[in-house]
Structure formats: C-alpha cells, structure tokens
PDB file of N, CA and C in Angstrom:
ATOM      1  N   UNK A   1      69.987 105.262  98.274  1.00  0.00           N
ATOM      2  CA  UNK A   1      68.839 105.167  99.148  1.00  0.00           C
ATOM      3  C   UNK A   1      67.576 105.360  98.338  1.00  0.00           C
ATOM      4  N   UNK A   2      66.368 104.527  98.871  1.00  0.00           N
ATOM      5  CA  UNK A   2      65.260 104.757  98.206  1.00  0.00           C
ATOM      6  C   UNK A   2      64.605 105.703  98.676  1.00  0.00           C
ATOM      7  N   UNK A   3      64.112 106.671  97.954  1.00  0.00           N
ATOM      8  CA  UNK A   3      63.244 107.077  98.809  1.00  0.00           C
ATOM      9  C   UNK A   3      61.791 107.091  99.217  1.00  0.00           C
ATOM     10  N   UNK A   4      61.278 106.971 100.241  1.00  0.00           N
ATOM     11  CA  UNK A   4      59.919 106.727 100.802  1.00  0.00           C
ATOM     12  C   UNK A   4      59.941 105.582 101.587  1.00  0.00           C
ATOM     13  N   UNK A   5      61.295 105.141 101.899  1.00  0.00           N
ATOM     14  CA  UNK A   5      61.867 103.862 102.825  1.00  0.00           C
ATOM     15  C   UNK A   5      61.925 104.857 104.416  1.00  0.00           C
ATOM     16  N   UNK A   6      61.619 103.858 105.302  1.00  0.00           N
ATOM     17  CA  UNK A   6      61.142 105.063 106.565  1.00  0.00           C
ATOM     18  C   UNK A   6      62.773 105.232 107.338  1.00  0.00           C
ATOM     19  N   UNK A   7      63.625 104.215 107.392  1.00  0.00           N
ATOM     20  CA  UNK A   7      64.711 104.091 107.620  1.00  0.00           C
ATOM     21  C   UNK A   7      65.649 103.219 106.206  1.00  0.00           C
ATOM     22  N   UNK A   8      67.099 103.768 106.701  1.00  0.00           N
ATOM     23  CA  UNK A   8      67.924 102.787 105.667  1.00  0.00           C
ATOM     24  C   UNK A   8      69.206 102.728 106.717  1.00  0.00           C
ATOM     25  N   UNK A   9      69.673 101.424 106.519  1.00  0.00           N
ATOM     26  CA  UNK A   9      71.226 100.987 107.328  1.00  0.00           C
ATOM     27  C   UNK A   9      71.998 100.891 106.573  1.00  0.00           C
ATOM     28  N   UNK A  10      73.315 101.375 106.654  1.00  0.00           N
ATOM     29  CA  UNK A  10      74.330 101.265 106.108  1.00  0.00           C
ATOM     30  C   UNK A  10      75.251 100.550 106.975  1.00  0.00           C
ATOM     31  N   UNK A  11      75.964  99.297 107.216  1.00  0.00           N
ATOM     32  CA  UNK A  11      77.119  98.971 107.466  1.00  0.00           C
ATOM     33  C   UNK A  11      78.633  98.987 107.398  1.00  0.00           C
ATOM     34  N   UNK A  12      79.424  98.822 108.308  1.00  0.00           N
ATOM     35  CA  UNK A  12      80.752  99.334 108.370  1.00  0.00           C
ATOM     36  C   UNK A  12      81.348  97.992 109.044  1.00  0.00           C
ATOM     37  N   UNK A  13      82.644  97.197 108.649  1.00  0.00           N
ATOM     38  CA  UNK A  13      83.562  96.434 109.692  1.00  0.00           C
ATOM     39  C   UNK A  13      85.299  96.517 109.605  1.00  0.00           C
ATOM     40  N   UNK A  14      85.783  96.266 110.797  1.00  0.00           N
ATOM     41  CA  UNK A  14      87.089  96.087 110.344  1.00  0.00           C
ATOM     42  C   UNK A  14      87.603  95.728 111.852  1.00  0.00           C
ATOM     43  N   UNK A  15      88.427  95.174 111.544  1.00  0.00           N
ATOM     44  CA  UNK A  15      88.502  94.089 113.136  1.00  0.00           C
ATOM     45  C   UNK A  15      90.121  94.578 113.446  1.00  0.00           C
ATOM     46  N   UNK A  16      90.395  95.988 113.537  1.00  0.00           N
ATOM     47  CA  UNK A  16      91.636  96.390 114.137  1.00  0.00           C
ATOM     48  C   UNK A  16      91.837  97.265 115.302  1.00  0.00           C
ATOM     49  N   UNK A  17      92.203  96.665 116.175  1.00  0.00           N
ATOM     50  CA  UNK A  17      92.183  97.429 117.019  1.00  0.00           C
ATOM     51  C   UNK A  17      93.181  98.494 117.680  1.00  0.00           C
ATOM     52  N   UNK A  18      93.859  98.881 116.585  1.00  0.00           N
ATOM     53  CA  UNK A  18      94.946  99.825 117.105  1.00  0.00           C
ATOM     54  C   UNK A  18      93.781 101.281 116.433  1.00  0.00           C
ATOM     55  N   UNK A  19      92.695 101.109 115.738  1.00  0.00           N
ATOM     56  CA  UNK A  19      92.143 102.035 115.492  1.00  0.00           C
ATOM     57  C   UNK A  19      90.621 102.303 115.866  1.00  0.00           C
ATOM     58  N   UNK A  20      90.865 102.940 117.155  1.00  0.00           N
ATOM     59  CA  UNK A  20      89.257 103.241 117.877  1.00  0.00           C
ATOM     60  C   UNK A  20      88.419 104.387 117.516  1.00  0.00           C
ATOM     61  N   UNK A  21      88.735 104.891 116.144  1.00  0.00           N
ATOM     62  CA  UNK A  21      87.941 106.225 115.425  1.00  0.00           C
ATOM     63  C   UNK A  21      87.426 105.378 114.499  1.00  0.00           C
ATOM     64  N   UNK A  22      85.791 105.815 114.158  1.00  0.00           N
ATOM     65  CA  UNK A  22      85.245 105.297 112.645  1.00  0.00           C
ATOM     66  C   UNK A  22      84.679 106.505 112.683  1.00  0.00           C
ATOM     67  N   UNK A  23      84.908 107.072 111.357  1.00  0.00           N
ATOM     68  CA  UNK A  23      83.863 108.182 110.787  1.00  0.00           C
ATOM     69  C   UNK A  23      83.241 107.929 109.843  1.00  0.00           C
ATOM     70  N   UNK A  24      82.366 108.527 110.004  1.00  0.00           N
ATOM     71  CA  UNK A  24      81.143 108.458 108.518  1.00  0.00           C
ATOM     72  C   UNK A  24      81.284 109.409 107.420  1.00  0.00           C
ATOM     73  N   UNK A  25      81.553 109.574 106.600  1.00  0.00           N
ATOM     74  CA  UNK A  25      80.923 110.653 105.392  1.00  0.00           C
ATOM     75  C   UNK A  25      80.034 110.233 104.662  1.00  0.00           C
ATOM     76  N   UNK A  26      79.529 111.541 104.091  1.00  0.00           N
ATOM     77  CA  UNK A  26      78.562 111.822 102.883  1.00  0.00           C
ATOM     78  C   UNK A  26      79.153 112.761 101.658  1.00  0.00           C
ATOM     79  N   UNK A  27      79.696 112.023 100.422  1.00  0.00           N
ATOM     80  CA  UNK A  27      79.886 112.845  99.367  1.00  0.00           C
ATOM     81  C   UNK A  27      78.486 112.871  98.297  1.00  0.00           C
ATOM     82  N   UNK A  28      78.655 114.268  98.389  1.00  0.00           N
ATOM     83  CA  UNK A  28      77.188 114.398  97.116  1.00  0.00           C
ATOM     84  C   UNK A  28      77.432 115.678  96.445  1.00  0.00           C
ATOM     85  N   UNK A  29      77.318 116.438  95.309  1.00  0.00           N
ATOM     86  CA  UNK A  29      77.648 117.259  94.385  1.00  0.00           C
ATOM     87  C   UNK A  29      79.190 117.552  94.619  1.00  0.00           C
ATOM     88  N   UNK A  30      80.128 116.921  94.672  1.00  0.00           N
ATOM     89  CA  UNK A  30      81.359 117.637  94.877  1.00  0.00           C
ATOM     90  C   UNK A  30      82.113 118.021  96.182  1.00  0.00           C
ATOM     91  N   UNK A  31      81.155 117.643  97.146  1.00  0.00           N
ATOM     92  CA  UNK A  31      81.377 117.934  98.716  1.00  0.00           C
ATOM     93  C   UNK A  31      81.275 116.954  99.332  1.00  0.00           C
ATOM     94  N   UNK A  32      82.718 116.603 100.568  1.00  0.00           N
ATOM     95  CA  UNK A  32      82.164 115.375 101.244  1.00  0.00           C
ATOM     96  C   UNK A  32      82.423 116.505 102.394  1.00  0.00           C
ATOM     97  N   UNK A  33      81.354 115.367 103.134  1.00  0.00           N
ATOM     98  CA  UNK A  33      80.749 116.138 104.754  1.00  0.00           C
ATOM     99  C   UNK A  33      80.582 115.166 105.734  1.00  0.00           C
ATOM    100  N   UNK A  34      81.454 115.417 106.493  1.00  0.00           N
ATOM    101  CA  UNK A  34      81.680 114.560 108.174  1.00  0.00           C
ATOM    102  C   UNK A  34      80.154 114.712 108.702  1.00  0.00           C
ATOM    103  N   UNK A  35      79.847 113.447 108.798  1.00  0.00           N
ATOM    104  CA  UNK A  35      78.398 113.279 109.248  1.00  0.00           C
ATOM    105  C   UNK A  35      78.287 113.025 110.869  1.00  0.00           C
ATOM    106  N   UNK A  36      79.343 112.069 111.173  1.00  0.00           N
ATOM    107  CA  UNK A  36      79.908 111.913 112.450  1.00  0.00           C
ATOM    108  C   UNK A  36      81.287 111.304 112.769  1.00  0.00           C
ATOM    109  N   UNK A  37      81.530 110.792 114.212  1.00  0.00           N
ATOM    110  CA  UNK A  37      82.351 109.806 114.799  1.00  0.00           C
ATOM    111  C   UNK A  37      81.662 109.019 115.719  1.00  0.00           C
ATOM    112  N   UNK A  38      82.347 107.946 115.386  1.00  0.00           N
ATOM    113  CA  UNK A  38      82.001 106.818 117.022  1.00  0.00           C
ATOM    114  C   UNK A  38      83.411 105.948 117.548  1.00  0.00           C
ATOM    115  N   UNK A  39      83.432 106.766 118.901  1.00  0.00           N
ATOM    116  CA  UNK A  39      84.586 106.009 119.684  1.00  0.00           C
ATOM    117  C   UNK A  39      84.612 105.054 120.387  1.00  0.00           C
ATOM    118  N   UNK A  40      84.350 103.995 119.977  1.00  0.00           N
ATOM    119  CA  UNK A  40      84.250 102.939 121.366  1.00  0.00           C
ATOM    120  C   UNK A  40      82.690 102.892 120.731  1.00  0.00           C
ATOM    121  N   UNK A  41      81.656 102.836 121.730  1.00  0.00           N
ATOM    122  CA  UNK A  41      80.431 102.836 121.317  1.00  0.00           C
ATOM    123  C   UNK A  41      79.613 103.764 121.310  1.00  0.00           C
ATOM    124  N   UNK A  42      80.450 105.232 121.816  1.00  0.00           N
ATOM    125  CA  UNK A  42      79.738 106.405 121.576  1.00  0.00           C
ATOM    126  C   UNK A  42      79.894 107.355 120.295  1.00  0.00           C
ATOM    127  N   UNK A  43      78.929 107.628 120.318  1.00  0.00           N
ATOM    128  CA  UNK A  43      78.938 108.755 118.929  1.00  0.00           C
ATOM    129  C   UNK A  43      79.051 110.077 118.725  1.00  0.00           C
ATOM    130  N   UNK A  44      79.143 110.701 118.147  1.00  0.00           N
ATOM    131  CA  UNK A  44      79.213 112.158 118.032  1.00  0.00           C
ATOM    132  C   UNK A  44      78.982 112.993 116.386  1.00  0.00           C
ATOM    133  N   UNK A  45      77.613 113.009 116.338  1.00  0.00           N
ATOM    134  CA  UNK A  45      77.288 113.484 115.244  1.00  0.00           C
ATOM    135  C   UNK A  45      77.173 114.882 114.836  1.00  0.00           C
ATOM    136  N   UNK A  46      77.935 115.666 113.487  1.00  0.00           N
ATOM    137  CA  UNK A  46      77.804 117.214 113.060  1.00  0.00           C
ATOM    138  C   UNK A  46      76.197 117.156 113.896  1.00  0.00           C
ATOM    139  N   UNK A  47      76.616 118.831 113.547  1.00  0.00           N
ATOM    140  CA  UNK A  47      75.039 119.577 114.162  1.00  0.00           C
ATOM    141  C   UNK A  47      73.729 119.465 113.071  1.00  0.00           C
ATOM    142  N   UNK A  48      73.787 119.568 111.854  1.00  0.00           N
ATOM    143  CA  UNK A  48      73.513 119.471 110.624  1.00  0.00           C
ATOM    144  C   UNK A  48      72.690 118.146 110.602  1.00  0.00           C
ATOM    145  N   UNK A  49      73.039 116.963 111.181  1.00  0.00           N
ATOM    146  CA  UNK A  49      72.490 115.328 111.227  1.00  0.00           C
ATOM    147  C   UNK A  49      72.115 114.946 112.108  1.00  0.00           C
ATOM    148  N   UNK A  50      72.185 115.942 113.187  1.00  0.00           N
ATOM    149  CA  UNK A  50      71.830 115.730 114.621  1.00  0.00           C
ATOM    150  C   UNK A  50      70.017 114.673 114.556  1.00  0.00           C
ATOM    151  N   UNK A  51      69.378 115.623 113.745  1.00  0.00           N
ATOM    152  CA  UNK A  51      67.743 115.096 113.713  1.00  0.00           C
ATOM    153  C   UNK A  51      67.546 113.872 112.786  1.00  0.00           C
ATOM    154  N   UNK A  52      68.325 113.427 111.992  1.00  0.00           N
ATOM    155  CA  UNK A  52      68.066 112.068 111.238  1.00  0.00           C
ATOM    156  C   UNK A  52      68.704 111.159 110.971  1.00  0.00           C
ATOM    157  N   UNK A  53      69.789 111.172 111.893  1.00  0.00           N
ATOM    158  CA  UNK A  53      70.890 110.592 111.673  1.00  0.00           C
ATOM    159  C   UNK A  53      71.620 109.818 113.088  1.00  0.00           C
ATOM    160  N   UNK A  54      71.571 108.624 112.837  1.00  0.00           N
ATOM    161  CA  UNK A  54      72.461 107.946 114.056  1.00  0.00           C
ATOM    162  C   UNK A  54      73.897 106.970 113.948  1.00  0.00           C
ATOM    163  N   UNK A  55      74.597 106.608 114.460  1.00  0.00           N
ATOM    164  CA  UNK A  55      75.725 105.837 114.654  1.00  0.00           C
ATOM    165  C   UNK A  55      75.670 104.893 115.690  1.00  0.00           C
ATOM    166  N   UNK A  56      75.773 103.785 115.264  1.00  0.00           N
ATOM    167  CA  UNK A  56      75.408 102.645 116.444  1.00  0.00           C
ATOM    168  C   UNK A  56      76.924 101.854 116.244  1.00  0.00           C
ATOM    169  N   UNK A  57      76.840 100.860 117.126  1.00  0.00           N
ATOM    170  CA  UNK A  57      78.000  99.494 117.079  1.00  0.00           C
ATOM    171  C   UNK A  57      79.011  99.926 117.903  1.00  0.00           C
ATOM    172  N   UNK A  58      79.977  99.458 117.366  1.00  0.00           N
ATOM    173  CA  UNK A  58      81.182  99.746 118.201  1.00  0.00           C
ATOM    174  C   UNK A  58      82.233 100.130 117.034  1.00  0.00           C
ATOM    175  N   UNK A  59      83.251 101.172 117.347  1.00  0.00           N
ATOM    176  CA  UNK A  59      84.174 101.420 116.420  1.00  0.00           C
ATOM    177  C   UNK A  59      85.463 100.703 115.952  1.00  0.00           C
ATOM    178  N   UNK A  60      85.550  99.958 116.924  1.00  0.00           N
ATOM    179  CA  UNK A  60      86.577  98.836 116.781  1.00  0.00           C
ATOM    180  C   UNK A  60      86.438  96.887 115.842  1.00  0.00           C
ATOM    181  N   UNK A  61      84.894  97.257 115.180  1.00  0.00           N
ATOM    182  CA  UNK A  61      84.156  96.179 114.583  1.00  0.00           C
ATOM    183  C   UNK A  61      83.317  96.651 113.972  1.00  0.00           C
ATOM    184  N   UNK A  62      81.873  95.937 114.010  1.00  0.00           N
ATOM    185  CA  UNK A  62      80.613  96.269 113.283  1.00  0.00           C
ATOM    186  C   UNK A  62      80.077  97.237 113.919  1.00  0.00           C
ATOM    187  N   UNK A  63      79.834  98.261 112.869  1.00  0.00           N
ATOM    188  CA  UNK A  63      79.065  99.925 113.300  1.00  0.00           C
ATOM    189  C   UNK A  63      77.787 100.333 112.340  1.00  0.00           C
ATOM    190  N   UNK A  64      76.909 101.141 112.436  1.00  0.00           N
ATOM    191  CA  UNK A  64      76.066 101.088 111.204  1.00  0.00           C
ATOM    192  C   UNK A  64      75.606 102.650 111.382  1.00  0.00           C
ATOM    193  N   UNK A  65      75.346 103.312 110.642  1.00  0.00           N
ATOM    194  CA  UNK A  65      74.875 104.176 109.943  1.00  0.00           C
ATOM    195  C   UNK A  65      73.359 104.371 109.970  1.00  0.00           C
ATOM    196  N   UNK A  66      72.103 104.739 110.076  1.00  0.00           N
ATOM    197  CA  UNK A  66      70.966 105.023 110.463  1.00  0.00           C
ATOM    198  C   UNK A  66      70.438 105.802 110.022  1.00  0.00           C
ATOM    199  N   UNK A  67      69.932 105.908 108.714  1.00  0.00           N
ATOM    200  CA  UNK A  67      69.476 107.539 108.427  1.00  0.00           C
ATOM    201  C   UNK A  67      67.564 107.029 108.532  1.00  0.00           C
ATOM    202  N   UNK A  68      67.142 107.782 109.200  1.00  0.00           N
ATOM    203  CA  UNK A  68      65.631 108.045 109.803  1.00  0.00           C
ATOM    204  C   UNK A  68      64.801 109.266 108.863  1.00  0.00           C
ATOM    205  N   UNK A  69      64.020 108.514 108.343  1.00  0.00           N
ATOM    206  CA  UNK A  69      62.779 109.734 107.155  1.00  0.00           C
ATOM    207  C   UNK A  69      63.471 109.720 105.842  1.00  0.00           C
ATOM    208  N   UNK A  70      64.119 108.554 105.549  1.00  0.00           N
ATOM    209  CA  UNK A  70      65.088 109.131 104.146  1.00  0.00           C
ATOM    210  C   UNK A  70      63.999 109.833 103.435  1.00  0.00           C
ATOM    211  N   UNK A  71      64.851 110.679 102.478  1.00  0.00           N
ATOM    212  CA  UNK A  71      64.377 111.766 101.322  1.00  0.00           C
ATOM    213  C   UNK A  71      65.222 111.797 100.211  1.00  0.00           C
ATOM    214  N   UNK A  72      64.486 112.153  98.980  1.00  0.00           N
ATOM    215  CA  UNK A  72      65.578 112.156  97.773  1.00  0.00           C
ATOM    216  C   UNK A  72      66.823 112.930  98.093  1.00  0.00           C
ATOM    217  N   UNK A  73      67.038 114.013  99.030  1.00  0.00           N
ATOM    218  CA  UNK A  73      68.077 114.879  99.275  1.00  0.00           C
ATOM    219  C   UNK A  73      69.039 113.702  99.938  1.00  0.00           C
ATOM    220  N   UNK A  74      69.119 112.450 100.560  1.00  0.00           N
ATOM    221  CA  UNK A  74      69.761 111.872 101.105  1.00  0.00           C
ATOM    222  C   UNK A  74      70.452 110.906 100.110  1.00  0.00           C
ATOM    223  N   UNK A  75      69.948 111.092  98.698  1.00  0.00           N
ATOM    224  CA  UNK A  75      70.684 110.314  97.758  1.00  0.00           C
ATOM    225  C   UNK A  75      72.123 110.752  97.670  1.00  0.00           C
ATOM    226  N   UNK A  76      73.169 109.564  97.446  1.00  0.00           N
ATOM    227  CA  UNK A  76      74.284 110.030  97.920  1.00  0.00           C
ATOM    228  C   UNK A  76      75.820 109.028  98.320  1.00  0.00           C
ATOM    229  N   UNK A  77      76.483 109.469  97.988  1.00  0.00           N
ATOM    230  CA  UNK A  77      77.390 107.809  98.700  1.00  0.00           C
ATOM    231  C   UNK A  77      78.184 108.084  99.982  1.00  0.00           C
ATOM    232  N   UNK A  78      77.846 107.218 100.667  1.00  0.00           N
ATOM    233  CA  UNK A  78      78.327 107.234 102.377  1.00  0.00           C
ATOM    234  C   UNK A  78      79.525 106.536 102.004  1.00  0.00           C
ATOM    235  N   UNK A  79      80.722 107.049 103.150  1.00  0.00           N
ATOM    236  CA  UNK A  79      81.583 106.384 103.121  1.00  0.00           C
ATOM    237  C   UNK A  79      82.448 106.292 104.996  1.00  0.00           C
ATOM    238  N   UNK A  80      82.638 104.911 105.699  1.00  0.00           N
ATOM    239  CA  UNK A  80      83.339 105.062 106.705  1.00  0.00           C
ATOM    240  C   UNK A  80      84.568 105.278 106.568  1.00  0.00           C
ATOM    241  N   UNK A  81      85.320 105.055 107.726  1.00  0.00           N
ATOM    242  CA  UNK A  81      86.954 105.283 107.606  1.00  0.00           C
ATOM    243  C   UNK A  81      86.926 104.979 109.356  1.00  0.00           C
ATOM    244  N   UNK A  82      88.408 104.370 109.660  1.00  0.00           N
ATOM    245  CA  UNK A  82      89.147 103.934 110.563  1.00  0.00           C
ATOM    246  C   UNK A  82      90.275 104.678 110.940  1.00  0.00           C
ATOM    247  N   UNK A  83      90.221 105.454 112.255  1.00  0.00           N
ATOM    248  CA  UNK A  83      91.225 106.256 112.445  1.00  0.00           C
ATOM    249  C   UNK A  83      92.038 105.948 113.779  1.00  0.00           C
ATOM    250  N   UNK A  84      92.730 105.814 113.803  1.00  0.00           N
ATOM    251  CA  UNK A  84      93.407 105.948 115.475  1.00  0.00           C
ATOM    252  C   UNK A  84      93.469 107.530 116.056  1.00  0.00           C
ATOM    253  N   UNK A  85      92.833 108.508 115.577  1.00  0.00           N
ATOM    254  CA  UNK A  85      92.375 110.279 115.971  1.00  0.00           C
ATOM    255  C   UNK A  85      91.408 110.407 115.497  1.00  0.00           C
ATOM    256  N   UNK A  86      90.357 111.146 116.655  1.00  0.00           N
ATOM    257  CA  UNK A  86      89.392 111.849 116.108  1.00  0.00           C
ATOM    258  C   UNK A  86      89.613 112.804 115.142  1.00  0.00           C
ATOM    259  N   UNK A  87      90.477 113.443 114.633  1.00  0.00           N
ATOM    260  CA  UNK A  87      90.455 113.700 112.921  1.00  0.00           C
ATOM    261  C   UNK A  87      91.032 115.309 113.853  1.00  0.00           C
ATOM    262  N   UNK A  88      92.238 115.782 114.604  1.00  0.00           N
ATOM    263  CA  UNK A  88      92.985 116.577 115.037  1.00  0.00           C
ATOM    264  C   UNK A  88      94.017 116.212 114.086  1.00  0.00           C
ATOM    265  N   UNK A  89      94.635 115.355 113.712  1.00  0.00           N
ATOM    266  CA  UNK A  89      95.538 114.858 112.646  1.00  0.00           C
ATOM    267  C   UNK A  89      95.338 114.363 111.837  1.00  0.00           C
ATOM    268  N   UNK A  90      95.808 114.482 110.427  1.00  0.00           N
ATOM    269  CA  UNK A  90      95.532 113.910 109.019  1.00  0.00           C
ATOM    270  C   UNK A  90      94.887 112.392 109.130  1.00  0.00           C
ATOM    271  N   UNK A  91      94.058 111.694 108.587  1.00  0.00           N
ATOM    272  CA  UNK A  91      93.853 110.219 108.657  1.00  0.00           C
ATOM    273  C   UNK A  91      94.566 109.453 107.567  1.00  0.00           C
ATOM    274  N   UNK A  92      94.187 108.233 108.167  1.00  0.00           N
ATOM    275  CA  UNK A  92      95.022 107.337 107.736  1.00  0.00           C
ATOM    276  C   UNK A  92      94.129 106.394 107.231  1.00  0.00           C
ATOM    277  N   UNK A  93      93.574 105.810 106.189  1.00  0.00           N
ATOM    278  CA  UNK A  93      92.779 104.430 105.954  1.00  0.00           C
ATOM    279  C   UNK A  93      93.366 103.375 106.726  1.00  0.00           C
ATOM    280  N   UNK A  94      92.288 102.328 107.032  1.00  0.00           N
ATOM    281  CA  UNK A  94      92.811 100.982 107.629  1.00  0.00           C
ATOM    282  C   UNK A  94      93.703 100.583 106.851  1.00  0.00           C
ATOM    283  N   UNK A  95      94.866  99.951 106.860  1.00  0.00           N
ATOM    284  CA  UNK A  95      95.978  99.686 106.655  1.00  0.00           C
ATOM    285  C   UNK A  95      96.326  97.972 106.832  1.00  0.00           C
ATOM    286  N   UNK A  96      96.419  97.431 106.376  1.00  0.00           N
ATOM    287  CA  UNK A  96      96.722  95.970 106.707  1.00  0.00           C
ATOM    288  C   UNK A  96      98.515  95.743 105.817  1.00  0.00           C
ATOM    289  N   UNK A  97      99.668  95.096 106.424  1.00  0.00           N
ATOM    290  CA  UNK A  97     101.035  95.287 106.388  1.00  0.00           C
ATOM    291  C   UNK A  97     101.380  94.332 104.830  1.00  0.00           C
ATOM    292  N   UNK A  98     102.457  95.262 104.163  1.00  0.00           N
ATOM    293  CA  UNK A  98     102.118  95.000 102.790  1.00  0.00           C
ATOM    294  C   UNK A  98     101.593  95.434 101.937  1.00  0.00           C
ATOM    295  N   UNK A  99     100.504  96.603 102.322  1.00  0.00           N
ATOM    296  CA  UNK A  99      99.261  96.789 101.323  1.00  0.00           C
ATOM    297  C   UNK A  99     100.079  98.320 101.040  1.00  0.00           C
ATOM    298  N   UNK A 100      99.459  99.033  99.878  1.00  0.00           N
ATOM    299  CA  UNK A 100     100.054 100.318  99.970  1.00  0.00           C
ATOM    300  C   UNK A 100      99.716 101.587 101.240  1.00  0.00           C
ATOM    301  N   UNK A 101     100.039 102.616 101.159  1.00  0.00           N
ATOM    302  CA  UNK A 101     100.119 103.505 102.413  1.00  0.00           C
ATOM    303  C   UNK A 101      98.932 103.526 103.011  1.00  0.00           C
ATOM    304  N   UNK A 102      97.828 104.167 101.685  1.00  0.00           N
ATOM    305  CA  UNK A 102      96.908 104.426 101.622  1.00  0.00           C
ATOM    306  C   UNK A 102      95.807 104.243 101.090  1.00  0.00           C
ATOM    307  N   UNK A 103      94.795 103.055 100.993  1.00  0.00           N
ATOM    308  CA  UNK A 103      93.848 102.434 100.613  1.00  0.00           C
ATOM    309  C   UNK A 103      92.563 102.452 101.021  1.00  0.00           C
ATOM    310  N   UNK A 104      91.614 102.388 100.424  1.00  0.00           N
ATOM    311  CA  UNK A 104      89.872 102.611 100.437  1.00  0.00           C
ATOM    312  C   UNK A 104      89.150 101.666 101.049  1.00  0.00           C
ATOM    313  N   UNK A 105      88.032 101.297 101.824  1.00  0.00           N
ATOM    314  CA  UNK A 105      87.585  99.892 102.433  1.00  0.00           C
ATOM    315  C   UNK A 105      86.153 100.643 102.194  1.00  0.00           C
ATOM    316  N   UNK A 106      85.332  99.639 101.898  1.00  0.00           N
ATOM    317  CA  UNK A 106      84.218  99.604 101.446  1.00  0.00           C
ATOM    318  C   UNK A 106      83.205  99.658 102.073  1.00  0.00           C
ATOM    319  N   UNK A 107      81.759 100.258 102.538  1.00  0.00           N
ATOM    320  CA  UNK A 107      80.849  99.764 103.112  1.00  0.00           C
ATOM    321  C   UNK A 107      80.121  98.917 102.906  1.00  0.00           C
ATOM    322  N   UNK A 108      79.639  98.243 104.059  1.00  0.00           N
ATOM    323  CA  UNK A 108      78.558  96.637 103.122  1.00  0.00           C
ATOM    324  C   UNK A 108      77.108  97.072 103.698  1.00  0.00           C
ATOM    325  N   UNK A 109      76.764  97.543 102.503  1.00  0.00           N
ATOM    326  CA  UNK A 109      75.122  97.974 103.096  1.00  0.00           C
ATOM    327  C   UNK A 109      74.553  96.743 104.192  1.00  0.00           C
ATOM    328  N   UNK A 110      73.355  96.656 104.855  1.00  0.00           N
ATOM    329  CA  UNK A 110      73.083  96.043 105.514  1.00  0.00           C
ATOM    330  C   UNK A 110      71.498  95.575 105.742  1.00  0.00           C
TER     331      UNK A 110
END
C-alpha cells in the first residue's frame, strides 16, 4: 500500500460454492491477524479494524477488502482464504480435485 492514498482495494475470487466463509488476513512482523469474515454478503470485522476497515462482495465470488486513511503502519501483505466454517474448525484452502490437500490462492489487487 501507498501511503497518502485515501483508500486502497484489495480483491479476492473463487467461484465455489460448497465454501461460504472468506477471511481476510494481515501478516506483518511475524504475526498474521484475522482482520475479518464475510458470509454470504455480510461481514464481520475484529474489533481492532472496526474504524478503517471494510469487507464488501459476496463470499461465494468477488469480495474486496477496503482499507480507508491508509498509513505506513498498513504496509503489509493481505491474504484471503475460503472456508466452509467460520474458523470453529481448522481451515481448509480452496481446494480444486487433484490438486494437493492444501494449497495457497492469491489475491488480485484491484
């Protein structure tokens, strides 16, 4: 992220629908941190991101990420994920049949 940009979007897709969880993270010094969830088209963001931070789209497709006032502290790499649980049970990466167990999917800035 740049900073002194008044907003920045980050994008997310994946067209499966046995998995209606997308979460967001933020890894930065060594720590990744659940920023939110969005189920369907609602969201639910930590308390921590509540003020600059949004989740839009739908979780079952295109979703985006929203950070409002970026600041150098927001430098950092975001990462989604696709869950069939709000995160009560271990996750699972999106999965496509064939592929190994457990694999990484990318965000496409936006």
């Amino acid at each position: 992220m740049k900073p002194g940009q008044e907003e920045a979007r980050l994008g997310c897709y994946h067209g499966d629908n046995n998995y209606p969880y997308m979460l967001w993270y933020r890894h930065r010094s060594a720590a990744m941190e659940l920023i939110g969830l969005l189920h369907y088209e609602n969201s639910n963001l930590e308390k921590n991101f509540e003020a600059r931070f949004n989740i839009t789209g739908h979780s079952k497709g295109r979703a985006q990420l929203v950070v409002s006032n970026t600041n150098p502290a927001d430098s950092a790499e975001y990462f989604c994920a696709a869950s069939q649980h709000s995160g009560s049970t271990p996750l699972a990466p999106l999965q496509k049949a064939g592929e190994p167990e457990y694999q990484t999917r990318s965000c496409i800035p936006t």
